[in-house]
C-alpha atoms as a PDB file:
ATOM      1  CA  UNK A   1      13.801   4.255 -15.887  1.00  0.00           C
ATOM      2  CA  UNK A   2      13.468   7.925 -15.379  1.00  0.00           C
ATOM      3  CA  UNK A   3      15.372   9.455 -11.929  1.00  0.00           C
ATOM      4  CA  UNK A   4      12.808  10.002  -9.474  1.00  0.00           C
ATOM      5  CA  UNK A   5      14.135  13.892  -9.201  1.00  0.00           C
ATOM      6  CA  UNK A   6      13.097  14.435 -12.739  1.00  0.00           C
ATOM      7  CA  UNK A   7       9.684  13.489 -12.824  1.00  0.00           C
ATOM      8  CA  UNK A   8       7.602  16.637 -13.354  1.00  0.00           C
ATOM      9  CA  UNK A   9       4.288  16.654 -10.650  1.00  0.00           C
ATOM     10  CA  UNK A  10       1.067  18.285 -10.842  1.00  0.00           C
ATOM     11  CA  UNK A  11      -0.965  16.365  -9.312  1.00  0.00           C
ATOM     12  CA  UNK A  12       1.616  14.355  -6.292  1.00  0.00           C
ATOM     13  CA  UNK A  13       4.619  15.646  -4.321  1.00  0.00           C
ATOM     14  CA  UNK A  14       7.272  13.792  -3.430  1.00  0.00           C
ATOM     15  CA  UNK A  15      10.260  14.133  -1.277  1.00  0.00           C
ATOM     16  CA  UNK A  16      12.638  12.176   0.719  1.00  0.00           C
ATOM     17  CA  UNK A  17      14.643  12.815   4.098  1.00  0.00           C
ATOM     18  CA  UNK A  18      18.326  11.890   4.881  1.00  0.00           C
ATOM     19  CA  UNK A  19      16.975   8.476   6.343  1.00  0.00           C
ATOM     20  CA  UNK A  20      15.703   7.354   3.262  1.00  0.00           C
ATOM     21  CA  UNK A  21      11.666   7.950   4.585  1.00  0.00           C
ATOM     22  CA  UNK A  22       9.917   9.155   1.718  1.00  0.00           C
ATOM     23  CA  UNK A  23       6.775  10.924   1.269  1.00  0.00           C
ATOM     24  CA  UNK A  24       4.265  10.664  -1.840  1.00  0.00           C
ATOM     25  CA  UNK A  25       1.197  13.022  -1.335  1.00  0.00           C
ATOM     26  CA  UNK A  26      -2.013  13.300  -2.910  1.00  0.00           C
ATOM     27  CA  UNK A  27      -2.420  16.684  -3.834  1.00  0.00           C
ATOM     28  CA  UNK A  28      -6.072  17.007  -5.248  1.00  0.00           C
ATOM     29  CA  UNK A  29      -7.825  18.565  -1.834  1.00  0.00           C
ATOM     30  CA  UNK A  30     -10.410  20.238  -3.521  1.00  0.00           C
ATOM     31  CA  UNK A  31     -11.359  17.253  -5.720  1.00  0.00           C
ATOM     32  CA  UNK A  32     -10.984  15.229  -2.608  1.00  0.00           C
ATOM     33  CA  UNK A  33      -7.829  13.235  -3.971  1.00  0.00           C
ATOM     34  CA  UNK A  34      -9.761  11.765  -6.744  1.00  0.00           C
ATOM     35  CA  UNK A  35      -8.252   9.739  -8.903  1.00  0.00           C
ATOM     36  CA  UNK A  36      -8.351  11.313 -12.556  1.00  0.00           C
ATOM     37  CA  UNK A  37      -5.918   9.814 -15.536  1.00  0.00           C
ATOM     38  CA  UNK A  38      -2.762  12.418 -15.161  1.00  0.00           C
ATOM     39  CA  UNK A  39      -2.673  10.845 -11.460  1.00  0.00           C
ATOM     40  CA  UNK A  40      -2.154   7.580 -11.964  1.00  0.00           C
ATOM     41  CA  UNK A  41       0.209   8.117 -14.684  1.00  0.00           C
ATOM     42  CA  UNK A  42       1.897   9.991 -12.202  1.00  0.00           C
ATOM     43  CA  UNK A  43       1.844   7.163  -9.595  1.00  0.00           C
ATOM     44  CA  UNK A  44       2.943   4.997 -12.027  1.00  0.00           C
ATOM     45  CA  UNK A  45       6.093   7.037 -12.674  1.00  0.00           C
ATOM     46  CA  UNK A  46       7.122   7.573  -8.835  1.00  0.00           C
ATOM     47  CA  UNK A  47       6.476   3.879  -7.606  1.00  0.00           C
ATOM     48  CA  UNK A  48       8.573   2.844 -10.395  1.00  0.00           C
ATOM     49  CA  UNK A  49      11.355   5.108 -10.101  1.00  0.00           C
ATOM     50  CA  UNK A  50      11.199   4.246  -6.222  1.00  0.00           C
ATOM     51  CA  UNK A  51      12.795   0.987  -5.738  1.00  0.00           C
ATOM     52  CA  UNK A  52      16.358   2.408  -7.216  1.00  0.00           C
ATOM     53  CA  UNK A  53      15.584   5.968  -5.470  1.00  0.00           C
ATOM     54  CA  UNK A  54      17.454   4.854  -2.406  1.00  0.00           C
ATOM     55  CA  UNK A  55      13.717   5.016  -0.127  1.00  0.00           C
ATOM     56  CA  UNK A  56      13.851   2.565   2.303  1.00  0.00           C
ATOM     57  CA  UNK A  57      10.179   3.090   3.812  1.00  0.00           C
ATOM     58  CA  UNK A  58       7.124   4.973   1.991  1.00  0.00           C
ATOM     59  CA  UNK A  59       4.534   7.062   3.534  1.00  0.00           C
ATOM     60  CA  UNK A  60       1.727   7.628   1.260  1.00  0.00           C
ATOM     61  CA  UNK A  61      -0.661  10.685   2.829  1.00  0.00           C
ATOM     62  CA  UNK A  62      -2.963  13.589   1.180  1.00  0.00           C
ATOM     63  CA  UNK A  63      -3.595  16.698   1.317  1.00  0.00           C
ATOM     64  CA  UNK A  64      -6.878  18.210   2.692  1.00  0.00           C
ATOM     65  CA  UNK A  65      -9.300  16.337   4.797  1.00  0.00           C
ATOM     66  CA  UNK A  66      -9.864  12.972   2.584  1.00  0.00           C
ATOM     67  CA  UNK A  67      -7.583  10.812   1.468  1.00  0.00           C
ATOM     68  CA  UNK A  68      -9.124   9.909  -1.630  1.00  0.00           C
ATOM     69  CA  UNK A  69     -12.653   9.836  -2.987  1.00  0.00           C
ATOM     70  CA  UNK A  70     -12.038   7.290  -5.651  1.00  0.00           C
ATOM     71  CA  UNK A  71     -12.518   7.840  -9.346  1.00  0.00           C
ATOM     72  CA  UNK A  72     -12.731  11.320 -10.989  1.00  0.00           C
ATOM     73  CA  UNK A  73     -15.937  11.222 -12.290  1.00  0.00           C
ATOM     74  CA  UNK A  74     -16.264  14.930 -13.303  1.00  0.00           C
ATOM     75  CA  UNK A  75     -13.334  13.647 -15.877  1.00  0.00           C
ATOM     76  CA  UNK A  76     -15.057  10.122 -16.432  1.00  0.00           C
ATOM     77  CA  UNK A  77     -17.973  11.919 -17.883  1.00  0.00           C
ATOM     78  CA  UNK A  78     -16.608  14.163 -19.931  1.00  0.00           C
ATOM     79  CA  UNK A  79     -14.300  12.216 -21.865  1.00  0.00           C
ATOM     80  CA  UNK A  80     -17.544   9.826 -22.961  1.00  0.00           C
ATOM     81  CA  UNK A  81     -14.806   6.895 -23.463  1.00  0.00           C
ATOM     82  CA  UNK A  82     -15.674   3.738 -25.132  1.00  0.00           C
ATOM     83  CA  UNK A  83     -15.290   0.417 -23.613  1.00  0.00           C
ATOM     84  CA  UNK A  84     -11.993  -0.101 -25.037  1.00  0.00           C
ATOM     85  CA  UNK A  85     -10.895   3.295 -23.870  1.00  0.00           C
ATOM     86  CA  UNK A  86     -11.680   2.323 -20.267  1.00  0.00           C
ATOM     87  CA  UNK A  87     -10.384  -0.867 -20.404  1.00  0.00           C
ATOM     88  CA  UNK A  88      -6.730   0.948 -20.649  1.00  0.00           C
ATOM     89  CA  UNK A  89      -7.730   3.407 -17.990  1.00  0.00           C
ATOM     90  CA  UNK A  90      -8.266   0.157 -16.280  1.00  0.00           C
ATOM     91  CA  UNK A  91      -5.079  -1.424 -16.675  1.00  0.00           C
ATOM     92  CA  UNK A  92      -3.073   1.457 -15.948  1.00  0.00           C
ATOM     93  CA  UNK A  93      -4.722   1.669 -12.558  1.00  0.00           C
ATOM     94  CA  UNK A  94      -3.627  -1.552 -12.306  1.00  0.00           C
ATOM     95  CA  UNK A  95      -0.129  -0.950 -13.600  1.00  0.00           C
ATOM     96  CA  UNK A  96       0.053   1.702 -11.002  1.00  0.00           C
ATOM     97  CA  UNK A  97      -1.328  -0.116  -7.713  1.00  0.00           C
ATOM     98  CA  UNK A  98       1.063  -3.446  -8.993  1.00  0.00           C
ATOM     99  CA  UNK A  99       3.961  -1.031  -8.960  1.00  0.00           C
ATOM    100  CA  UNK A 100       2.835  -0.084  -4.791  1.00  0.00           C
ATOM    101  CA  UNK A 101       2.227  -3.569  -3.878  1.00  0.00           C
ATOM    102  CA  UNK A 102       5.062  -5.854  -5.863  1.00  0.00           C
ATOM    103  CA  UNK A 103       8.164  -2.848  -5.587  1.00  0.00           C
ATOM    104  CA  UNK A 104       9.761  -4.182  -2.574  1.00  0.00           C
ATOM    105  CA  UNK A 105       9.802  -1.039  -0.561  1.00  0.00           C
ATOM    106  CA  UNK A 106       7.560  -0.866   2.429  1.00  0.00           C
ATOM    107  CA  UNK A 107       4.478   1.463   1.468  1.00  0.00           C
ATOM    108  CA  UNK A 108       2.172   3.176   4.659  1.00  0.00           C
ATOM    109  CA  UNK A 109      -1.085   4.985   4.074  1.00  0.00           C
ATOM    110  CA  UNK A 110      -2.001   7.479   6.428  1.00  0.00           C
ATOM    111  CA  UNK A 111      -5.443   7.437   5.662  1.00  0.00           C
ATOM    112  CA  UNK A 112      -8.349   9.983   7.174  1.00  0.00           C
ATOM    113  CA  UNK A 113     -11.575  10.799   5.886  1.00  0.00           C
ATOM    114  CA  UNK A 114     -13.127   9.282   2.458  1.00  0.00           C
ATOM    115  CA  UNK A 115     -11.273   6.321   1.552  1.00  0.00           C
ATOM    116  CA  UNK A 116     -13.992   5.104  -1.177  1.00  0.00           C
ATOM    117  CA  UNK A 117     -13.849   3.336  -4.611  1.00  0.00           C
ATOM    118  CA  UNK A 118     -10.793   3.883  -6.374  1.00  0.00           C
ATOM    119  CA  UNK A 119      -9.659   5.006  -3.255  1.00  0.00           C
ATOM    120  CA  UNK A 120      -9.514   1.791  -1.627  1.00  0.00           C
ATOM    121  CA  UNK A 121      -8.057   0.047  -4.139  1.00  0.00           C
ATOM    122  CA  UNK A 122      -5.107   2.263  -3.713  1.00  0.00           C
ATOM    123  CA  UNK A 123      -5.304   1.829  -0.031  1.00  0.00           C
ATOM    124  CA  UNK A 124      -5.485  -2.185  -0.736  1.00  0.00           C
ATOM    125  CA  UNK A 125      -2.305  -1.975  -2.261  1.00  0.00           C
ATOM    126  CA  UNK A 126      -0.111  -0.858   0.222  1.00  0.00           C
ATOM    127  CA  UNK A 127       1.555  -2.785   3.139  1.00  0.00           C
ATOM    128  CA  UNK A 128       0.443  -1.074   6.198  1.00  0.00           C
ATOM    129  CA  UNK A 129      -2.937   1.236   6.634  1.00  0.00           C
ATOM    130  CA  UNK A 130      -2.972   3.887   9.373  1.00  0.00           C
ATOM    131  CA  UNK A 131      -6.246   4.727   9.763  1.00  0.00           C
ATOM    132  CA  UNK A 132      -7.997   7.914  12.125  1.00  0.00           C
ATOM    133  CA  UNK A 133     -10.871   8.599  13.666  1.00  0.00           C
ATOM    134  CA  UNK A 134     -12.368  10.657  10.746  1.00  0.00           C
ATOM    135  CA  UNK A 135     -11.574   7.568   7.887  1.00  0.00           C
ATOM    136  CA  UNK A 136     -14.732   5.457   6.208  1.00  0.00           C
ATOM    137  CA  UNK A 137     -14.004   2.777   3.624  1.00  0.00           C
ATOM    138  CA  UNK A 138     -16.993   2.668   1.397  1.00  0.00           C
ATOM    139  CA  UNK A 139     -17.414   0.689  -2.141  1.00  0.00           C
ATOM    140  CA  UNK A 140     -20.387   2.985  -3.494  1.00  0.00           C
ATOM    141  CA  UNK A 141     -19.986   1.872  -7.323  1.00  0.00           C
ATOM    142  CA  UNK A 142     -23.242  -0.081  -7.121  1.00  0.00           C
ATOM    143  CA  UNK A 143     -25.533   2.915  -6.106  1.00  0.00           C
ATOM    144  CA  UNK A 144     -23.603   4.809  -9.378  1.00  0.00           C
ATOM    145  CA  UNK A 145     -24.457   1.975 -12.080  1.00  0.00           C
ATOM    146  CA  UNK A 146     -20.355   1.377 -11.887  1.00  0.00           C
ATOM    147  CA  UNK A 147     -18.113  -1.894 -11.038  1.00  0.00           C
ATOM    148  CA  UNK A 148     -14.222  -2.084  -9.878  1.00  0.00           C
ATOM    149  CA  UNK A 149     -11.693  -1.320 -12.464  1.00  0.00           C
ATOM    150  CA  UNK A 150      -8.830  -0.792 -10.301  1.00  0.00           C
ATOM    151  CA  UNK A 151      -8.034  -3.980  -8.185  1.00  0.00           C
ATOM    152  CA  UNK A 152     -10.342  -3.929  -5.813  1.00  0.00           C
ATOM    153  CA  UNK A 153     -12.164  -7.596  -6.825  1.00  0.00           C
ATOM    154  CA  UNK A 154      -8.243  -8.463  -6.059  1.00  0.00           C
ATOM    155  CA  UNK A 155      -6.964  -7.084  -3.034  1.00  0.00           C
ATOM    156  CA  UNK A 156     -10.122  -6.000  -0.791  1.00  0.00           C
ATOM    157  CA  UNK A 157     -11.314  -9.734  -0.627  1.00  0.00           C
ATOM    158  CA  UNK A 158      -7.743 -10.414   0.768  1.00  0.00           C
ATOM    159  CA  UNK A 159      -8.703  -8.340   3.648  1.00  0.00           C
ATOM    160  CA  UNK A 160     -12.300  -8.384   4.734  1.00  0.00           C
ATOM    161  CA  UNK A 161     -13.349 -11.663   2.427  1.00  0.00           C
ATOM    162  CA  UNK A 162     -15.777 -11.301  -0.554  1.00  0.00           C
ATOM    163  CA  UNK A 163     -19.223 -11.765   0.942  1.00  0.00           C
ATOM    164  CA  UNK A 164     -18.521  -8.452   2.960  1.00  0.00           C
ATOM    165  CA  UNK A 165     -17.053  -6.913  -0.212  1.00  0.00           C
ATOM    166  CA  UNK A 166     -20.375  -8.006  -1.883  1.00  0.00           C
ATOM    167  CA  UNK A 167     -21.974  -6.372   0.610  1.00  0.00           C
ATOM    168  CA  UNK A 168     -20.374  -3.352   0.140  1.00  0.00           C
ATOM    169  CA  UNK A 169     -21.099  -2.871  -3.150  1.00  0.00           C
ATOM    170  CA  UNK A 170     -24.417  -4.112  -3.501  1.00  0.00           C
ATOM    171  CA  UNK A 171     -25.870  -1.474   0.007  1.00  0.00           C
ATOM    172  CA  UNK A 172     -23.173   0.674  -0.072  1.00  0.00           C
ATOM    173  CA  UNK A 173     -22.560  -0.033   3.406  1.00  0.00           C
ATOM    174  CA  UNK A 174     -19.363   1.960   5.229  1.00  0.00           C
ATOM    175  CA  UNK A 175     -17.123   0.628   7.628  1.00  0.00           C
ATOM    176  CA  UNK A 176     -15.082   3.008   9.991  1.00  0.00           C
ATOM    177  CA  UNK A 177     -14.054   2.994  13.618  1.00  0.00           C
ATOM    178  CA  UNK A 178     -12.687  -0.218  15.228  1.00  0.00           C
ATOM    179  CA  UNK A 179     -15.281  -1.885  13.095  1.00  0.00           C
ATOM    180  CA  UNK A 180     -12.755  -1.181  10.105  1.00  0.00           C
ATOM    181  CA  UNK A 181      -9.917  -2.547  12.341  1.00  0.00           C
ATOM    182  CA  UNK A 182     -11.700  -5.432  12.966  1.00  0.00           C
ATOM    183  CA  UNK A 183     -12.612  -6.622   9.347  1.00  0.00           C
ATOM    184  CA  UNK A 184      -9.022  -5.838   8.468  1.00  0.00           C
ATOM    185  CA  UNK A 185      -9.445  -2.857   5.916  1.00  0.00           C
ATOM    186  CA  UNK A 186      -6.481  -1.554   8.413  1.00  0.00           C
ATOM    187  CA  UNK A 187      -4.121  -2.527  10.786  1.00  0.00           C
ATOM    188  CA  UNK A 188      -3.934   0.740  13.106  1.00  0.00           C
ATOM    189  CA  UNK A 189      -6.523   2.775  14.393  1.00  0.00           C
ATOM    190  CA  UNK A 190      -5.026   6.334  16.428  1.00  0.00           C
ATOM    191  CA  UNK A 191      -5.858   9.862  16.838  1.00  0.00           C
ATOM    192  CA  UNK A 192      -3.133  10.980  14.239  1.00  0.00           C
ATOM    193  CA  UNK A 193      -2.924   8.831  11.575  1.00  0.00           C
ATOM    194  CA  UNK A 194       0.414  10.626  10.091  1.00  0.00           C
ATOM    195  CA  UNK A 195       2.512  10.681  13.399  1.00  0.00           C
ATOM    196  CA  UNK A 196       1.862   7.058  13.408  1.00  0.00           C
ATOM    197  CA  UNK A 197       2.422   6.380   9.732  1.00  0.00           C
ATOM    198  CA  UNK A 198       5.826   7.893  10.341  1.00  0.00           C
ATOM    199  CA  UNK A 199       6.692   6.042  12.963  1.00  0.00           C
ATOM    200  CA  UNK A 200       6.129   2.695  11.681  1.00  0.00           C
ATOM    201  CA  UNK A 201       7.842   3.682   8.509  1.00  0.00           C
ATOM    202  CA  UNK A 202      11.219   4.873  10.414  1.00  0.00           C
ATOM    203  CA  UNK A 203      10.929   1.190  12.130  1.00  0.00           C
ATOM    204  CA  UNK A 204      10.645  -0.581   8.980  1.00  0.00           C
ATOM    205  CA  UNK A 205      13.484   1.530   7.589  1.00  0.00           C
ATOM    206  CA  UNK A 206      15.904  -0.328  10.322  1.00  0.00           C
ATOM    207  CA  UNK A 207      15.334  -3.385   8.764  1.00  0.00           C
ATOM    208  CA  UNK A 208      17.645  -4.774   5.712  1.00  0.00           C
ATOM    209  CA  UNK A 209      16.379  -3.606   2.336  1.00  0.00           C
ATOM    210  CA  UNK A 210      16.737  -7.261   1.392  1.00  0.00           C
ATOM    211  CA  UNK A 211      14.363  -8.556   4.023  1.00  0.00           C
ATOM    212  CA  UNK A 212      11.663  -5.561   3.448  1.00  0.00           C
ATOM    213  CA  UNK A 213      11.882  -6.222  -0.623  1.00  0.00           C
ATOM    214  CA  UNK A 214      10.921  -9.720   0.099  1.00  0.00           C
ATOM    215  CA  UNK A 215       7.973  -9.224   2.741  1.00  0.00           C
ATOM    216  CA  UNK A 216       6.683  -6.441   0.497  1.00  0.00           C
ATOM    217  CA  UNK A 217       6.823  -8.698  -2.935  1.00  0.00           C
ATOM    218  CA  UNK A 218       7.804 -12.357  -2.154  1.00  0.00           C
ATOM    219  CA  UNK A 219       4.226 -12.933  -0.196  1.00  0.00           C
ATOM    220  CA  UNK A 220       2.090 -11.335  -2.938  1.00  0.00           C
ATOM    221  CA  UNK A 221       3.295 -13.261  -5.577  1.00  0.00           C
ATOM    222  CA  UNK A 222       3.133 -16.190  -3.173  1.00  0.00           C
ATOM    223  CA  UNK A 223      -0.501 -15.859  -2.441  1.00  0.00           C
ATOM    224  CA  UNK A 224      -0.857 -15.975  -6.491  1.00  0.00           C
ATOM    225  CA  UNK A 225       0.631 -19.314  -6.618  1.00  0.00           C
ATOM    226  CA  UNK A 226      -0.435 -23.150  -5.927  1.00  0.00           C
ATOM    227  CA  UNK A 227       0.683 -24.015  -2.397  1.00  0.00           C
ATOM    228  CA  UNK A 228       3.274 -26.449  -4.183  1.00  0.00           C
ATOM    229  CA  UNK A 229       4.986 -23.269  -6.230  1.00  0.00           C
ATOM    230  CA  UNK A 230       4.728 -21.623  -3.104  1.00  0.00           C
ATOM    231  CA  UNK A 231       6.657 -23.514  -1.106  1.00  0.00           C
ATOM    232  CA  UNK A 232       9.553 -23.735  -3.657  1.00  0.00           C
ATOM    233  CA  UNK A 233       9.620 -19.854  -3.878  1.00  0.00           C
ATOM    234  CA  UNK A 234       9.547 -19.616  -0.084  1.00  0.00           C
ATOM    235  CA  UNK A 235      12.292 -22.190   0.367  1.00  0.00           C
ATOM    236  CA  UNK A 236      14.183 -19.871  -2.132  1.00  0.00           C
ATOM    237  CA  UNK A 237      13.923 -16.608  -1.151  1.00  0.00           C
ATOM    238  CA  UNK A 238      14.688 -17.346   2.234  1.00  0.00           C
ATOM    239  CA  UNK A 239      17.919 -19.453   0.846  1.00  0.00           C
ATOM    240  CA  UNK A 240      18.794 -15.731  -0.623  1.00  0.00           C
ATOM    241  CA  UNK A 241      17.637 -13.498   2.391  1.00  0.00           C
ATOM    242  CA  UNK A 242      18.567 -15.653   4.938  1.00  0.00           C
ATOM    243  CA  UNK A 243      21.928 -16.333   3.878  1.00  0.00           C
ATOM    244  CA  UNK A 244      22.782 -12.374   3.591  1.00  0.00           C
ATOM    245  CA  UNK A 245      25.617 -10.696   5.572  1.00  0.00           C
ATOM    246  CA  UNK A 246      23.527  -8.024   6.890  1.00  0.00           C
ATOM    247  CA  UNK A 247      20.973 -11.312   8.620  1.00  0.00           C
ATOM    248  CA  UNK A 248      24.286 -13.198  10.266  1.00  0.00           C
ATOM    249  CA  UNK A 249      25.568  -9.973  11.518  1.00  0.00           C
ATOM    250  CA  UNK A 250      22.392  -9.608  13.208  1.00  0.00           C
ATOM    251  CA  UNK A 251      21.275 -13.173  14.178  1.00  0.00           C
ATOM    252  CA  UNK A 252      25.011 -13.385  15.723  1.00  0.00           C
ATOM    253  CA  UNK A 253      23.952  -9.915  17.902  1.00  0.00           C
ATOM    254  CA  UNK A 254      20.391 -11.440  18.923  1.00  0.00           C
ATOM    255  CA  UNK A 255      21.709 -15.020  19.667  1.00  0.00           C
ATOM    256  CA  UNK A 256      24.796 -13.319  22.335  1.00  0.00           C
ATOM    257  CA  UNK A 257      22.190 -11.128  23.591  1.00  0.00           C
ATOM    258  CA  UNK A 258      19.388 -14.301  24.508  1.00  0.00           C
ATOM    259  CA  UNK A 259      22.666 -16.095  25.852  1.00  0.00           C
ATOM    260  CA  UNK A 260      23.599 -13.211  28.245  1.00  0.00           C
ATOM    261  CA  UNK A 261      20.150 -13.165  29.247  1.00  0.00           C
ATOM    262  CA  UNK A 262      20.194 -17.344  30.475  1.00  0.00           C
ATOM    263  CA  UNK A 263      21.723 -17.793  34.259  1.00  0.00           C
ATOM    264  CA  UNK A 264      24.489 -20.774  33.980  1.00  0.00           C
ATOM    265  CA  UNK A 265      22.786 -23.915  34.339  1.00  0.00           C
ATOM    266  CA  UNK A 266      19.407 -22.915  33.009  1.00  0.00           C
ATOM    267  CA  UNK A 267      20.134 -24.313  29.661  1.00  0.00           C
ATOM    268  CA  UNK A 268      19.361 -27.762  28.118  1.00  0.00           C
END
């Protein structure tokens, strides 16, 4: 695995502060952060360098007023690729979004403007979505003769259910506003969607890396078992976290504090 400081960028910046916060940008503003091949390769490379990179929270963000219009179909159509050819586009989009969702490290979008197509299926990847009051989440591959490619049949029913994903693609209907919040395409709604990003990601960053790796991994490949396999990962990775130095030291801190805080003769 290549050191994240090596990776050459074109089309993403990267860069990480003394606290560990780092910050992955989409830097395609005048495509409107589409998604063409070179990008996802390149998203590929930095969420799998990430994990041993020494980030302990993610904010994803972009450049320009959108945070991404999806699939780069100026490229799509001029590369004429055959079905086979897509189908590996395909799966690296969904090499790259597995990489986001199953790394371990807690990933926030700060999303504003177009969040459409491919890019909600990036945005469906992450853990948390900071939306603004400019963002609209819009599946418009039915009015353009396309389908999914990148996830979205996946993750997007996790959040809003498949009839209104159906729905989506078959009217193109948008959602924004606290309609969005509502459905669950995110989980914050604010005037500035990268103050708030931040801020969530520097409280994240206080947790243990061992507890963030498994709320960021352990429930997704939970929710892609039978309840019964479920329960037997649960029961173990909670043998593993639970047991940790870094959880004692704290549950011993949090049960003195709730004992100060009880009068003598108040318990039992």
């Amino acid at each position: 695995m290549r050191d994240i400081s090596a990776l050459t960028l074109d089309n993403l910046l990267f860069q990480m502060d003394a606290d560990g916060i780092a910050t992955v940008t989409l830097n395609r503003a005048a495509k409107r952060n589409a998604l063409n091949a070179e990008t996802i390769e390149e998203l590929v490379e930095v969420f799998s360098a990430l994990p041993a990179s020494g980030a302990r929270a993610v904010v994803l963000r972009a450049e320009g007023p959108h945070f991404c219009a999806g699939l780069d179909l100026v490229e799509h159509g001029r590369e004429q690729r055959s079905p086979a050819e897509f189908m590996r586009i395909c799966l690296r989009w969904h090499e790259a979004f597995n990489k986001i969702e199953y790394g371990g490290v807690p990933v926030i979008a700060a999303l504003k403007g177009a969040v459409v197509g491919g890019g909600l299926e990036l945005a469906s990847s992450v853990h948390i979505r900071v939306m603004d009051e400019t963002t609209y989440f819009g599946l418009p591959e039915g009015q353009r003769g396309l389908f999914t490619g990148g996830g979205a049949t996946i993750r997007v029913p996790r959040l809003i259910g498949q009839a209104r994903m159906v729905d989506m693609m078959l009217t193109g209907r948008l959602y924004s506003g606290e309609e969005a919040t509502q459905v669950g395409l995110a989980q914050y709604r604010v005037a500035d969607s990268e103050a708030k990003a931040y801020e969530l990601a520097r409280r994240v960053a206080q947790n243990t890396p061992l507890s963030n790796f498994a709320a960021c991994s352990a429930i997704s490949h939970m929710q892609n078992m039978s309840g019964l396999d479920a329960a037997y990962a649960e029961s173990m990775v909670a043998g593993i976290v639970n047991t940790q130095d870094a959880a004692r030291g704290r549950l011993d801190s949090f049960a003195q504090g709730t004992a100060q805080k009880i009068k003598p003769g108040e318990a039992g």
